[in-house]
Every structure is written in C-alpha cells, then in structure tokens.
C-alpha atoms as a PDB file:
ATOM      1  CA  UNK A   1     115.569  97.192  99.589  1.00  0.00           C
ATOM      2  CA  UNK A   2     115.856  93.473  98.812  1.00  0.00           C
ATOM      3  CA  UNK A   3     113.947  91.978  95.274  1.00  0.00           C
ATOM      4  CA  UNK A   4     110.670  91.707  95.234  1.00  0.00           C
ATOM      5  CA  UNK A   5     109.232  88.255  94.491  1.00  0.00           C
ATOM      6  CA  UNK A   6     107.506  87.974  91.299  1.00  0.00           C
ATOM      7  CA  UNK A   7     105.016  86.145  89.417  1.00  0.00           C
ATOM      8  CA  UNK A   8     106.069  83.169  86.949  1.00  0.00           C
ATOM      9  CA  UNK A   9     105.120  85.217  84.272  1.00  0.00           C
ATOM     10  CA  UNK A  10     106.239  88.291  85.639  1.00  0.00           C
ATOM     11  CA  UNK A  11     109.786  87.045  86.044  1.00  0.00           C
ATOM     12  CA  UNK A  12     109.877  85.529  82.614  1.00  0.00           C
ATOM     13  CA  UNK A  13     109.306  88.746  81.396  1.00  0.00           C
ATOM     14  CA  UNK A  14     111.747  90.561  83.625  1.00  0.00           C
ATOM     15  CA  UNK A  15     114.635  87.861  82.303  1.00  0.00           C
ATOM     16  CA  UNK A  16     113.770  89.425  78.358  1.00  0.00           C
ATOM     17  CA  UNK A  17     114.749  92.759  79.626  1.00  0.00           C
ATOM     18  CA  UNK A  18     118.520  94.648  78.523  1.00  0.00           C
ATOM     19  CA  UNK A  19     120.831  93.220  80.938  1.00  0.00           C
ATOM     20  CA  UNK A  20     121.348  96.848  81.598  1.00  0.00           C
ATOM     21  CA  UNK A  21     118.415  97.660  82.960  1.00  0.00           C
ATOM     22  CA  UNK A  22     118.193  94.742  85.271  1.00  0.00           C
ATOM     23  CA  UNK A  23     121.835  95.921  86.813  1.00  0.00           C
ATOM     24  CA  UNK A  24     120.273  99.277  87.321  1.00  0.00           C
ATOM     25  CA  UNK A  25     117.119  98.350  88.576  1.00  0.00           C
ATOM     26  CA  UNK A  26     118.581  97.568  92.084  1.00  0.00           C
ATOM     27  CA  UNK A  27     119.165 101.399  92.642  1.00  0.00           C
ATOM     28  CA  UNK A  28     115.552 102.807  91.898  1.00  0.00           C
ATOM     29  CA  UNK A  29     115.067 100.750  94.491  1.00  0.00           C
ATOM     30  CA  UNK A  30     113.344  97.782  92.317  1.00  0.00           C
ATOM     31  CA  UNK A  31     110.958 100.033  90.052  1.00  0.00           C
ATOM     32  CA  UNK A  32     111.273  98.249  86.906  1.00  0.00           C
ATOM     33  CA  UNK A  33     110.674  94.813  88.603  1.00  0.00           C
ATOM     34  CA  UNK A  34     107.792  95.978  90.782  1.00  0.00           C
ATOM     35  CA  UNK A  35     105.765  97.064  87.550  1.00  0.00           C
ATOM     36  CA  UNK A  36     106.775  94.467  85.770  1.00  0.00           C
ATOM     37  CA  UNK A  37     105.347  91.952  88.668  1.00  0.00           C
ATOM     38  CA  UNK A  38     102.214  94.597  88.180  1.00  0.00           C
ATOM     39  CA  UNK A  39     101.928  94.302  84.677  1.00  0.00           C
ATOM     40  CA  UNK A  40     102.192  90.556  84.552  1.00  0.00           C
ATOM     41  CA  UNK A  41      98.913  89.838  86.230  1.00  0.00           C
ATOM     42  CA  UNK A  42      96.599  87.682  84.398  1.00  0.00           C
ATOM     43  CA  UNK A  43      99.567  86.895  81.738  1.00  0.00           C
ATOM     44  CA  UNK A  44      99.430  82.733  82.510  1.00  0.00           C
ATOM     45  CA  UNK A  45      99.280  82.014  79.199  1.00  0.00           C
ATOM     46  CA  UNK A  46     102.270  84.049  77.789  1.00  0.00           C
ATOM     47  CA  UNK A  47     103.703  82.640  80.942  1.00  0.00           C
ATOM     48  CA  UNK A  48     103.339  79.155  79.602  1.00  0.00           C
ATOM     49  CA  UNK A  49     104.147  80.254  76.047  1.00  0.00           C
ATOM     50  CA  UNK A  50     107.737  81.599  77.625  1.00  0.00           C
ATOM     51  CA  UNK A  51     108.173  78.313  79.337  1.00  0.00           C
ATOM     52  CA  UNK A  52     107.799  76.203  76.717  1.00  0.00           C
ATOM     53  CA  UNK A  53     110.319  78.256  74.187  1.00  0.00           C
ATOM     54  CA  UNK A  54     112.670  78.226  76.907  1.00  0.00           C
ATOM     55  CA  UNK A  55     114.899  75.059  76.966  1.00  0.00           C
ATOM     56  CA  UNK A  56     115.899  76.566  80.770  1.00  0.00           C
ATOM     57  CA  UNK A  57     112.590  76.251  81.850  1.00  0.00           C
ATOM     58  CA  UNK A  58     111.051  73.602  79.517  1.00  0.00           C
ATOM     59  CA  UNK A  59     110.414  70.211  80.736  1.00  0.00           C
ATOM     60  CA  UNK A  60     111.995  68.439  78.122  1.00  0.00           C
ATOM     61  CA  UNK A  61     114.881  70.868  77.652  1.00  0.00           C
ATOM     62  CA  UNK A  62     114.358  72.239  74.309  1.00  0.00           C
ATOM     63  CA  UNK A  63     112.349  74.637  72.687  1.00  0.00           C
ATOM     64  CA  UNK A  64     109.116  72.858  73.258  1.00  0.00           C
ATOM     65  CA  UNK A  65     107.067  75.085  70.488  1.00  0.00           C
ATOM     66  CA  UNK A  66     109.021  73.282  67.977  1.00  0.00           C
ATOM     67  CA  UNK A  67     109.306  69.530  69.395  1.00  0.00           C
ATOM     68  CA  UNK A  68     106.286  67.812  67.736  1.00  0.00           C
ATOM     69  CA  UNK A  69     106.758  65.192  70.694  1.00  0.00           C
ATOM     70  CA  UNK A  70     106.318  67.693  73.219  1.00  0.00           C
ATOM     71  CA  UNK A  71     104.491  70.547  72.453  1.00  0.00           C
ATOM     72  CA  UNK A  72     101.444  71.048  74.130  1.00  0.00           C
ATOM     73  CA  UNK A  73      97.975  69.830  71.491  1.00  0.00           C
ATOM     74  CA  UNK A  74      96.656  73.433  71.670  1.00  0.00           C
ATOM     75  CA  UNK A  75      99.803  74.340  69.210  1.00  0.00           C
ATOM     76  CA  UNK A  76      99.840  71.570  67.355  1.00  0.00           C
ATOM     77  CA  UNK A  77      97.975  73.185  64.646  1.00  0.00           C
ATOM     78  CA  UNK A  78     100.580  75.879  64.261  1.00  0.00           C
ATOM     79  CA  UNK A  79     103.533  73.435  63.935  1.00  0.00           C
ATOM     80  CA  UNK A  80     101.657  71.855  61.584  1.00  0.00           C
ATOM     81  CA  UNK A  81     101.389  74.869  59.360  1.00  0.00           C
ATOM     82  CA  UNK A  82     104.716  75.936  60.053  1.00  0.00           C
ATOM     83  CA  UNK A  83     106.218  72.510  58.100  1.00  0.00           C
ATOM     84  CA  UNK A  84     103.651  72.336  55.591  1.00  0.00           C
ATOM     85  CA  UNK A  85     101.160  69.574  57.297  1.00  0.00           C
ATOM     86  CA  UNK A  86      97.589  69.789  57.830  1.00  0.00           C
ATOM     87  CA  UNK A  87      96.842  68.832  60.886  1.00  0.00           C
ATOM     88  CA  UNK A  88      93.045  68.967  60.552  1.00  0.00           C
ATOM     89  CA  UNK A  89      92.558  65.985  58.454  1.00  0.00           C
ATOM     90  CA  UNK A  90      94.960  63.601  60.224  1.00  0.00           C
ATOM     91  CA  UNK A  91      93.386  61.552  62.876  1.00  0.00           C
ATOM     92  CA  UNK A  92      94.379  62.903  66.059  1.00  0.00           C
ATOM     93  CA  UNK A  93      96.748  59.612  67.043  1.00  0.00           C
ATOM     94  CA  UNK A  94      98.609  60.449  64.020  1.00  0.00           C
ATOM     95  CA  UNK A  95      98.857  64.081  64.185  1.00  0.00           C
ATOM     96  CA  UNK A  96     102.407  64.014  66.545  1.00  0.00           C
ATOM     97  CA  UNK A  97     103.984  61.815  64.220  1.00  0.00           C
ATOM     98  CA  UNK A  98     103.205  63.075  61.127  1.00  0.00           C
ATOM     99  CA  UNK A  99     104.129  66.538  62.338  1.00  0.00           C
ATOM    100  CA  UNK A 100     107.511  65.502  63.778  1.00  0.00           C
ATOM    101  CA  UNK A 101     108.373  63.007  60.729  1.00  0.00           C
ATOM    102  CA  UNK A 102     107.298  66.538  58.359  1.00  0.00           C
ATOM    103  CA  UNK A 103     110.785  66.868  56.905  1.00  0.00           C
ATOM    104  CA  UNK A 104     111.501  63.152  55.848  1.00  0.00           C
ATOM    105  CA  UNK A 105     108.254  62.121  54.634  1.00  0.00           C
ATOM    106  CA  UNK A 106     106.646  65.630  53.323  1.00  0.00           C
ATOM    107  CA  UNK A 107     108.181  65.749  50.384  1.00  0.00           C
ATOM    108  CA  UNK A 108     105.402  66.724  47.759  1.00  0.00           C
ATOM    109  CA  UNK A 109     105.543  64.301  44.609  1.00  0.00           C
ATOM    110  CA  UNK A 110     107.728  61.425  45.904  1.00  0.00           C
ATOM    111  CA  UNK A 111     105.972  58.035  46.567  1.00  0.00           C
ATOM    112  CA  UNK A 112     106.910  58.537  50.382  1.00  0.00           C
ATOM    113  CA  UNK A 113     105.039  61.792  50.228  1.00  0.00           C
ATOM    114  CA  UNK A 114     102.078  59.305  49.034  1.00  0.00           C
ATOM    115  CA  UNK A 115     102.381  56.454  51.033  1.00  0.00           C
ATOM    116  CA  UNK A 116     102.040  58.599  54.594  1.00  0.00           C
ATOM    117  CA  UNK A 117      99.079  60.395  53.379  1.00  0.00           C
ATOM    118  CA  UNK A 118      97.460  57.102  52.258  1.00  0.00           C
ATOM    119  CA  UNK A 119      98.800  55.056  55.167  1.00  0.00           C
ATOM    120  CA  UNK A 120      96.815  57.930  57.646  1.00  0.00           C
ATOM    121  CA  UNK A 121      93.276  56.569  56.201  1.00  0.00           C
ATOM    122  CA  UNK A 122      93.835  53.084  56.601  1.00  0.00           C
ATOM    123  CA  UNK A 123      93.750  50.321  59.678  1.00  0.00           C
ATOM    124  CA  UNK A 124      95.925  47.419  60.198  1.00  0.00           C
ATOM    125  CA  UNK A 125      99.453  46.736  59.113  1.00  0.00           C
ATOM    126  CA  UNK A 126      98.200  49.764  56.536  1.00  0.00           C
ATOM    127  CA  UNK A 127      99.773  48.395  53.720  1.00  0.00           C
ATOM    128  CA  UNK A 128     100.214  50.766  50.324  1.00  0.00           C
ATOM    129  CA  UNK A 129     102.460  50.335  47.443  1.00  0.00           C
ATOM    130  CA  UNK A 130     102.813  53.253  44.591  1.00  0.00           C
ATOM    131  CA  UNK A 131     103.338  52.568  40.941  1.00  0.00           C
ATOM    132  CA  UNK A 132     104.000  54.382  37.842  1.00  0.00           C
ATOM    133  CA  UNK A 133     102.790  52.996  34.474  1.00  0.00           C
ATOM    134  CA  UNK A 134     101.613  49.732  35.951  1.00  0.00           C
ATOM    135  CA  UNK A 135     100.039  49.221  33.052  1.00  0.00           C
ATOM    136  CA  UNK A 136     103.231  50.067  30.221  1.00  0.00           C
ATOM    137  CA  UNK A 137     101.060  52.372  27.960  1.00  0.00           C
ATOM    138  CA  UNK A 138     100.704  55.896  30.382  1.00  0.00           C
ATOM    139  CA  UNK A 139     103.620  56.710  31.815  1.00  0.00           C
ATOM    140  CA  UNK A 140     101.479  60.019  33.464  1.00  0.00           C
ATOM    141  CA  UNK A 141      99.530  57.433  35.465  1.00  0.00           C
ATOM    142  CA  UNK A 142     100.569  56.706  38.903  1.00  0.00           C
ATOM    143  CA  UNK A 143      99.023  54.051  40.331  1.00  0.00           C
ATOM    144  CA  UNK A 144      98.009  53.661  44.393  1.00  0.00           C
ATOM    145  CA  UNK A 145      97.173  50.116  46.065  1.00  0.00           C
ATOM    146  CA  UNK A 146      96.078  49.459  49.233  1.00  0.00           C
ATOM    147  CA  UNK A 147      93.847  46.146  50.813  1.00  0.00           C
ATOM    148  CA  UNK A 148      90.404  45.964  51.025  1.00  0.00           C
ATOM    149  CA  UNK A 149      90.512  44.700  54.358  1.00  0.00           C
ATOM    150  CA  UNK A 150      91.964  47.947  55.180  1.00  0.00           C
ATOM    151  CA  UNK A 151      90.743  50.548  53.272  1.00  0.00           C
ATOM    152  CA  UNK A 152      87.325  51.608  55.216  1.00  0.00           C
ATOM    153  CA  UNK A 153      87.017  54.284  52.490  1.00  0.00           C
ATOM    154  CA  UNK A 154      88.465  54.722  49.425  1.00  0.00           C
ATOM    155  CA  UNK A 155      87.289  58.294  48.552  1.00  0.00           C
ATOM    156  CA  UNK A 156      89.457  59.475  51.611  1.00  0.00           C
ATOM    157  CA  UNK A 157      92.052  57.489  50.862  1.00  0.00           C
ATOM    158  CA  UNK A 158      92.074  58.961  47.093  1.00  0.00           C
ATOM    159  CA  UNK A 159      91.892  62.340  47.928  1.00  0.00           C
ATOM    160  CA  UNK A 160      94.445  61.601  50.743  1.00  0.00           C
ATOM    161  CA  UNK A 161      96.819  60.346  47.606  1.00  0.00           C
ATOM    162  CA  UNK A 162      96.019  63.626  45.146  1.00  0.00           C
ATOM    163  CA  UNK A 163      97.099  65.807  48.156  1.00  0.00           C
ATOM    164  CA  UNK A 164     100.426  64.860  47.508  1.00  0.00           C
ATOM    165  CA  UNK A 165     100.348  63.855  44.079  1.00  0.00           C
ATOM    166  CA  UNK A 166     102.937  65.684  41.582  1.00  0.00           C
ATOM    167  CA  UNK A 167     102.217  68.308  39.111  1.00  0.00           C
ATOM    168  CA  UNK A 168     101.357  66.870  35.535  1.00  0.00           C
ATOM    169  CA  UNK A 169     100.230  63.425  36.266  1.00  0.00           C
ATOM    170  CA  UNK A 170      96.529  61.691  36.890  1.00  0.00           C
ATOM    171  CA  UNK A 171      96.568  59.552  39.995  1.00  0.00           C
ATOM    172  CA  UNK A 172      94.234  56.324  40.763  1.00  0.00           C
ATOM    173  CA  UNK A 173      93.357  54.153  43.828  1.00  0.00           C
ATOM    174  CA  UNK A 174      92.895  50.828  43.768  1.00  0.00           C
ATOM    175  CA  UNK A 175      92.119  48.810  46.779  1.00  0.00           C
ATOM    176  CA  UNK A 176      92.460  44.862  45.702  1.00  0.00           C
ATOM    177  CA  UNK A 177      92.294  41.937  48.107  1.00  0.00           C
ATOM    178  CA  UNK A 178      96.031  40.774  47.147  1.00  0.00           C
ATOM    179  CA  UNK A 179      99.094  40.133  46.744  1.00  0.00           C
ATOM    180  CA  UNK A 180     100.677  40.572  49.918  1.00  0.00           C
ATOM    181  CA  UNK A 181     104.079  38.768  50.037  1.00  0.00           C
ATOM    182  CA  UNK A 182     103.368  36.081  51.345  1.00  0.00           C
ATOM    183  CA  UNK A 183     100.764  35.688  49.058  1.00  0.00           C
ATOM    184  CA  UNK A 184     103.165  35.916  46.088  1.00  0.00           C
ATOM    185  CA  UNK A 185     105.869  33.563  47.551  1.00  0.00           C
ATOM    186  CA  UNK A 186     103.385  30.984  48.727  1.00  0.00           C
ATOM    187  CA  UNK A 187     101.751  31.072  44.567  1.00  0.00           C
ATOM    188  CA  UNK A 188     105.284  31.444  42.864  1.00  0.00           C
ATOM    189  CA  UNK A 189     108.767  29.947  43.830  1.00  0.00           C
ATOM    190  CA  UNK A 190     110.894  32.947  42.407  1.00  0.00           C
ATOM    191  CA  UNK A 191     110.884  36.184  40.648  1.00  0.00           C
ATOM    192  CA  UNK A 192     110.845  34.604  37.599  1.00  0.00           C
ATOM    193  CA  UNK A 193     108.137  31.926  37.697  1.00  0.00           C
ATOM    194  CA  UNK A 194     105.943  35.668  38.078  1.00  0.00           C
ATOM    195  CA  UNK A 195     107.233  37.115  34.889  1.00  0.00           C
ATOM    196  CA  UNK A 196     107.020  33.915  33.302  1.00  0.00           C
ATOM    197  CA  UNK A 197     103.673  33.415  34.524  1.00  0.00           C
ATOM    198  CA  UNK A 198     102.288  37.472  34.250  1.00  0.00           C
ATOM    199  CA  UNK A 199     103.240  39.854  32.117  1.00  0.00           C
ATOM    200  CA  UNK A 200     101.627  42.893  34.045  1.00  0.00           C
ATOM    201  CA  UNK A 201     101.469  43.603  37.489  1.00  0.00           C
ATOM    202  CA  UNK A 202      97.561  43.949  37.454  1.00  0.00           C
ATOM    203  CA  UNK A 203      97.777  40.267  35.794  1.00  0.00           C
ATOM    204  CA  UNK A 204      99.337  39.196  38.876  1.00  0.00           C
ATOM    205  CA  UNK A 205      97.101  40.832  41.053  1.00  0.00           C
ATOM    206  CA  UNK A 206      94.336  39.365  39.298  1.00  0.00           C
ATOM    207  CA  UNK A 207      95.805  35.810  39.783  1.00  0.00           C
ATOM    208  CA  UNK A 208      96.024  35.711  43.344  1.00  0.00           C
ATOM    209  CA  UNK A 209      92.873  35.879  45.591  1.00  0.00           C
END
C-alpha cells in the first residue's frame, strides 16, 4: 500500500515522530500516518508555528520564531518578552529593531540602555546625549538631553529614560534647543576656547541658542 498524502500540518507532525516508528509504519500498512493525516485537521496554525521553527521549511532558513527580522508580527510580542523588551510601548516601526538589537543595546543602567529608550520617543535625526554630574555637585544625578524640535513629549520621553535608569540614582530630562555640533564649532574654534569660555556644560548650553 503506497503513503498516503498528507496535510502540511499533518506531515510536520509525522516528521516529529521516533524514527522508529516511521520505519515501521510501512508494514501496518500506513496506520500511524493515516491518523496522523486525521488528527491534523484544522491544525494550520501549529502548521505554521512548525514551519517557521524549522530552518528546512522556513523561508529565510533559520528558526524564524527567534529572527526578530523575520518572524511573523503576531509573535513579536513573545520575542520581545523572551529578551527582556516591551514591545507594547515601542512604536510599531521600531518594534523589529529594537527586538533584534535586544542584546547590544538592552543593557539595563548603561547610557546605551538610555539612549534607545529615549531615541524611540523622539522624531528627526533623534538626537540624545546622557550625562552624569553635569552639574559637579551630585554625582547620583544623571542627566538626559534631547532637542526641542524633537521631543513632541517630554513626559514619555522621561519615563522612557527611568525605564532603564540604574538602581540608586535620580534621573532628569532636559530638552534644550542647543548645542548640536555644529552649533558648538561654528560659536568656538576648539575645545579649549569652551572651557575657557564655560565652566559647566549647562553654561554652554545656555550660551548657544
């Protein structure tokens, strides 16, 4: 009695089986396969879950579950939990790469860690510099800037900053209209016309508009 011909899902599920039973299957004259091709119906889903863990039968080649870039949006979520990102208050252009970039830029306390949380609430080039004791009198202060013109809202941004903020330390956000770079180099013609100039870095943001 030849094979029968089975279901997507069904034969996913026949490949799990002991290799054992599959090489005696042939002489019960295909029992095990024929209720397994019963049993499958309806199972689409695990189907598609099987295909995507499979790099033999995954588009990409690799265990899709686990490639941020190529896992389907429905698991997202779960990836997401898996390597410590919440995934429900990243903006949903962001989620993929925030997910996938989890292991070099999750790392709780560090000013990285800070900076992609931050950068996540903010438009254009999404500019954010972090700062400890800005001010030279708290060294338990960090300090968070980001630009007006691209900061739509500074209480998300904040809270965006605290979620990663280390243990032990108060946290503040400041979003100030300057200094950019270019803003510095076009005011100052080296390093130390600034500290000649400022003694603080809020001086110097202060001095240029």
């Amino acid at each position: 009695m030849p094979a029968p011909t089975l279901h997507p899902a069904a034969e996913q599920a026949y490949r799990l089986l002991p290799d054992y039973m599959q090489a005696a299957d042939p002489d019960t004259d295909w029992t095990l396969a024929r209720f397994t091709g019963a049993a499958a119906v309806g199972l689409e889903r695990p189907n598609e879950f099987l295909t995507l863990v499979d790099p033999d039968t995954s588009v990409t080649g690799t265990c899709e579950l686990v490639n941020a870039a190529a896992v389907p949006r429905a698991y997202l979520a779960w990836l997401g939990w898996l390597v410590g990102v919440d995934t429900s208050v990243i903006p949903d252009a962001d989620v993929r790469d925030a997910v996938g970039n989890a292991a070099a830029s999750q790392r709780r306390g560090s000013s990285a860690a800070i900076i992609d949380a931050v950068q996540r609430t903010l438009t254009g080039s999404r500019y954010v510099r972090v700062y400890s004791n800005v001010s030279g009198v708290d060294p338990y202060l960090i300090t968070v800037l980001t630009l007006v013109a691209e900061t739509p809202d500074t209480v998300a941004s904040l809270a965006a900053a605290w979620t990663e903020k280390p243990a032990g330390v108060d946290l503040e956000l400041t979003a100030v209209t300057g200094p950019t770079w270019a803003d510095a180099t076009s005011t100052y013609s080296d390093w130390d016309a600034v500290t000649t100039a400022k003694s603080t870095w809020n001086d110097l943001i202060a001095a240029i508009p």
